[in-house]
C-alpha atoms as a PDB file:
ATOM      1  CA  UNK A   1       7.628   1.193  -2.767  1.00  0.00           C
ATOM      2  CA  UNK A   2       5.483   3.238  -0.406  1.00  0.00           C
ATOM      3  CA  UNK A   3       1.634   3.019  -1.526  1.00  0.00           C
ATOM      4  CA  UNK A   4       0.865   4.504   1.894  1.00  0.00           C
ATOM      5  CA  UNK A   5      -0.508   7.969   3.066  1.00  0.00           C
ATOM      6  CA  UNK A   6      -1.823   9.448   5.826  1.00  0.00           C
ATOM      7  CA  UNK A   7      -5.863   9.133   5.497  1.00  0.00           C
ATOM      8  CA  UNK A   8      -6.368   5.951   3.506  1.00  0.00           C
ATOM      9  CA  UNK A   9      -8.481   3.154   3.833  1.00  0.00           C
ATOM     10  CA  UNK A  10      -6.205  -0.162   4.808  1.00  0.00           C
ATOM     11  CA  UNK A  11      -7.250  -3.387   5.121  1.00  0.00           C
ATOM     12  CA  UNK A  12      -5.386  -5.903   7.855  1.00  0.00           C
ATOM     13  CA  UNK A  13      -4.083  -9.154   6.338  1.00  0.00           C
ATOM     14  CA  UNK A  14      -1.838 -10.413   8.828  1.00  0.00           C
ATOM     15  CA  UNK A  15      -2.749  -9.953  12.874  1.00  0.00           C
ATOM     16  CA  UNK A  16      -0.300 -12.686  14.315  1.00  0.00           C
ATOM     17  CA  UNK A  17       2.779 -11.765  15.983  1.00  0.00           C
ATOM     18  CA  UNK A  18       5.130 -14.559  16.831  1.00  0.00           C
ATOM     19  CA  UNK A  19       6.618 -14.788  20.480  1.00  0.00           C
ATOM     20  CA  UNK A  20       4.448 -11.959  21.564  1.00  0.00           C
ATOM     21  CA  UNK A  21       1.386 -13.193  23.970  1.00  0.00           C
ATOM     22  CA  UNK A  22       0.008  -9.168  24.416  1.00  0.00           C
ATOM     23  CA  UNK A  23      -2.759  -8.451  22.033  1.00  0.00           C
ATOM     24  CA  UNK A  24      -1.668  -6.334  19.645  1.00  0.00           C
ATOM     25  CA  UNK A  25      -5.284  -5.022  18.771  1.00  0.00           C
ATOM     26  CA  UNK A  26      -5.676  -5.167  15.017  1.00  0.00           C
ATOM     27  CA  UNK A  27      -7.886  -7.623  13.461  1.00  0.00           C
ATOM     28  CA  UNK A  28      -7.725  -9.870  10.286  1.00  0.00           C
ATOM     29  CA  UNK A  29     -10.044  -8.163   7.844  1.00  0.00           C
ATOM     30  CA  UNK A  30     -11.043  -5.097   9.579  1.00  0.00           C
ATOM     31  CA  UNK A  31     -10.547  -1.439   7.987  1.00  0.00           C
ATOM     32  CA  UNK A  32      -8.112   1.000   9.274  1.00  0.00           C
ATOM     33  CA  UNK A  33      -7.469   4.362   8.522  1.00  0.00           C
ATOM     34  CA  UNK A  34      -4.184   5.284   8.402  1.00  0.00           C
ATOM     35  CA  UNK A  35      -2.870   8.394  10.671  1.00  0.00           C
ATOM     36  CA  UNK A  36       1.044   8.276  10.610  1.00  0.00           C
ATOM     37  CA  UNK A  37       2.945   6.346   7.697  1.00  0.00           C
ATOM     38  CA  UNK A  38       6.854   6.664   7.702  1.00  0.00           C
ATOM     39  CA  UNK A  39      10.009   4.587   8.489  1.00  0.00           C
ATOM     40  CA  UNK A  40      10.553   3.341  12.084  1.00  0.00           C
ATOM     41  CA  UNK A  41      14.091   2.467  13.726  1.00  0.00           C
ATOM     42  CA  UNK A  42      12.857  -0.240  16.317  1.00  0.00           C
ATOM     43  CA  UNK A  43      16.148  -1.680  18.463  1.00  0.00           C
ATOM     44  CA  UNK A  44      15.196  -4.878  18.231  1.00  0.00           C
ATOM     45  CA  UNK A  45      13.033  -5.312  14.833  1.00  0.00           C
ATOM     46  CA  UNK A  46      15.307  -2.936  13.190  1.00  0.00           C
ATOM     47  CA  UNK A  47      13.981  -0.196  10.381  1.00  0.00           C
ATOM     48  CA  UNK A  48      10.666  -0.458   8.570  1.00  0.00           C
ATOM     49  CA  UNK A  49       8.137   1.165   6.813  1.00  0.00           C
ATOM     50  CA  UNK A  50       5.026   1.466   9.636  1.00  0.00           C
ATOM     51  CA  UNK A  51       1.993   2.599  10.316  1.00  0.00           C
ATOM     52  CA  UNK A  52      -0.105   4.493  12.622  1.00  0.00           C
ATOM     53  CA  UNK A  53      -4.200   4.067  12.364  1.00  0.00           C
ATOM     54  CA  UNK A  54      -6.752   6.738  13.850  1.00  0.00           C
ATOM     55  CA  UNK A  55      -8.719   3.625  15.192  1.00  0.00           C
ATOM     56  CA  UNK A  56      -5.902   2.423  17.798  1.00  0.00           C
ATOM     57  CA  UNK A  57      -3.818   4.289  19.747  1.00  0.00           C
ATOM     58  CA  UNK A  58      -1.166   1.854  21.121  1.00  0.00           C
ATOM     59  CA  UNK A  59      -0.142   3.811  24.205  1.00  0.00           C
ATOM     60  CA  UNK A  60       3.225   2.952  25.846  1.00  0.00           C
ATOM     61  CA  UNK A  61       5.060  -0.590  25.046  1.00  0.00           C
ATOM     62  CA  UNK A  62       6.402  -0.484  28.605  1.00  0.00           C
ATOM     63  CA  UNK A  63       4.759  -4.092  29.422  1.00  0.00           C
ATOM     64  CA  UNK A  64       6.645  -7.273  30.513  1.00  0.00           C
ATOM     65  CA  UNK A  65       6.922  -8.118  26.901  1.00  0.00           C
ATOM     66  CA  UNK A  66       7.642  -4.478  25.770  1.00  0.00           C
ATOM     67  CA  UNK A  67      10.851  -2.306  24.367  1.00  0.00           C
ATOM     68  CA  UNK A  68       9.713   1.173  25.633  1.00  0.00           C
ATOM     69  CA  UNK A  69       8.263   2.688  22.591  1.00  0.00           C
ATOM     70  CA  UNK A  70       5.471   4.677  23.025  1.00  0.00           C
ATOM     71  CA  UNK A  71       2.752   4.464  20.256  1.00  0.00           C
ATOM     72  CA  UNK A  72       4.617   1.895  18.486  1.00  0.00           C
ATOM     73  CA  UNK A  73       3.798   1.927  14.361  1.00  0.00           C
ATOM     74  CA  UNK A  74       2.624  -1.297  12.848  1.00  0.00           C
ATOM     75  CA  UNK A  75       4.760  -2.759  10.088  1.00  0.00           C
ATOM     76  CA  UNK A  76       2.906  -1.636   6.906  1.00  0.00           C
ATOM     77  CA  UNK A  77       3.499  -4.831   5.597  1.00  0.00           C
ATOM     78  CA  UNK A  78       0.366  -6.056   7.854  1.00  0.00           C
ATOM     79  CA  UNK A  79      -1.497  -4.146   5.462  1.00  0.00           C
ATOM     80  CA  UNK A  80      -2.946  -3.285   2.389  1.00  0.00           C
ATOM     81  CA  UNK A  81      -4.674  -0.239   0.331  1.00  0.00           C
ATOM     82  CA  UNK A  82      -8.653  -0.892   0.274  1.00  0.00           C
ATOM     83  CA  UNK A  83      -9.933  -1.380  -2.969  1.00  0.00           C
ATOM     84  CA  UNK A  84     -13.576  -0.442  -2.852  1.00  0.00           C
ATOM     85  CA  UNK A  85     -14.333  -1.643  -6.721  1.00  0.00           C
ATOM     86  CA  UNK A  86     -12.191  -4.543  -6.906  1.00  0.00           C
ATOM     87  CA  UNK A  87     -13.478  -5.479 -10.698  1.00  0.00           C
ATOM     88  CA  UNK A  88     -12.533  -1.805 -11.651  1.00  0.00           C
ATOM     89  CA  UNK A  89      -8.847  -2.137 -10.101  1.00  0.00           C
ATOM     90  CA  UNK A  90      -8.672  -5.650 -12.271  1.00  0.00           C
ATOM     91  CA  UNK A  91      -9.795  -3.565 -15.514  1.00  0.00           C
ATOM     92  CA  UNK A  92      -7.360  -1.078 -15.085  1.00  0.00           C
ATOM     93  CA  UNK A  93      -4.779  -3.979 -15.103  1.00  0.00           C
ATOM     94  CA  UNK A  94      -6.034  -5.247 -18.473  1.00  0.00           C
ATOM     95  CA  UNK A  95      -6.942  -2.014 -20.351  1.00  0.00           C
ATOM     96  CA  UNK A  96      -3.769  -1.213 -22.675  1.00  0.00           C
ATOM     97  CA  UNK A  97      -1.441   1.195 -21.769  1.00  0.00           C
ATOM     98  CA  UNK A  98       1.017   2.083 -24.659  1.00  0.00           C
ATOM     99  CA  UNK A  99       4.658   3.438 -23.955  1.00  0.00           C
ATOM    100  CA  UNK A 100       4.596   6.167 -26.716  1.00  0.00           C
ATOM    101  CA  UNK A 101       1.913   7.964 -28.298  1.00  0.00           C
ATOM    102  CA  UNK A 102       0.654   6.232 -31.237  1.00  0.00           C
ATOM    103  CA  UNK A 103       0.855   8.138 -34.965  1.00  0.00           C
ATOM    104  CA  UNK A 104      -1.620   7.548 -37.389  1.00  0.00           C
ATOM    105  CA  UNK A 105      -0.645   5.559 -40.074  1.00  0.00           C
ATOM    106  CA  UNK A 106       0.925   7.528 -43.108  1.00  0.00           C
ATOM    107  CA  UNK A 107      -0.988   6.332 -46.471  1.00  0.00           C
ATOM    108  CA  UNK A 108       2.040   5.394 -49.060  1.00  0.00           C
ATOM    109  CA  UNK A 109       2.209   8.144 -51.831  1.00  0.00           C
ATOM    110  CA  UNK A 110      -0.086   7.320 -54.662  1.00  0.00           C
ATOM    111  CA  UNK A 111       2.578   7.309 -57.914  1.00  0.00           C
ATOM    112  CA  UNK A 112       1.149   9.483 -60.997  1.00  0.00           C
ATOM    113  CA  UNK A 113       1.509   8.268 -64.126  1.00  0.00           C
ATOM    114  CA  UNK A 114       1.198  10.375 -67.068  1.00  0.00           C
ATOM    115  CA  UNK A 115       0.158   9.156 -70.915  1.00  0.00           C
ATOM    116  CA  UNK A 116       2.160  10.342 -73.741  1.00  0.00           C
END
């Protein structure tokens, strides 16, 4: 599922890229904002969802260790939605959420009983 859109606040949570000795720019822990979010078809990596942020602009992956793209996405995965008020997010999780509306409870008929 695609939590992802163009604007957001995104937090990096995973800056290593095996077999790839070119910095790749993003840092552990550091804030993005997201400017591009869709699927990529990479030859190699194959088809993911990925990223663009407004902070880094990747330029041409024409290097020694590159594949020719040019302003290559970031696999979203890397990432994650910034949660400003992390105790709110963890309230929302607890506060109950029924599936229906609730009805009021219907008060059993009160039987009248008449002396003869």
């Amino acid at each position: 599922m695609n939590d992802f859109y163009v604007g957001q606040k995104v937090v990096c949570i995973d800056d290593k890229f095996k077999n790839v000795s070119i910095d790749q720019l993003i840092r552990k822990d550091e804030i993005y904002t997201i400017r591009w979010v869709g699927m990529y078809s990479h030859y190699i990596d194959g088809e993911f969802l990925g990223i663009k942020v407004a902070e880094i602009h990747r330029g041409d992956d024409d290097g020694p260790e590159g594949y020719g793209a040019a302003d290559m996405p970031y696999r979203a995965s890397r990432f994650r939605p910034l949660v400003e008020d992390k105790l709110s997010s963890l309230r929302k999780l607890l506060a109950p959420t029924p599936d229906a509306p609730v009805e009021p409870e219907k008060k059993a008929p009160v039987k009248k009983t008449e002396k003869v």
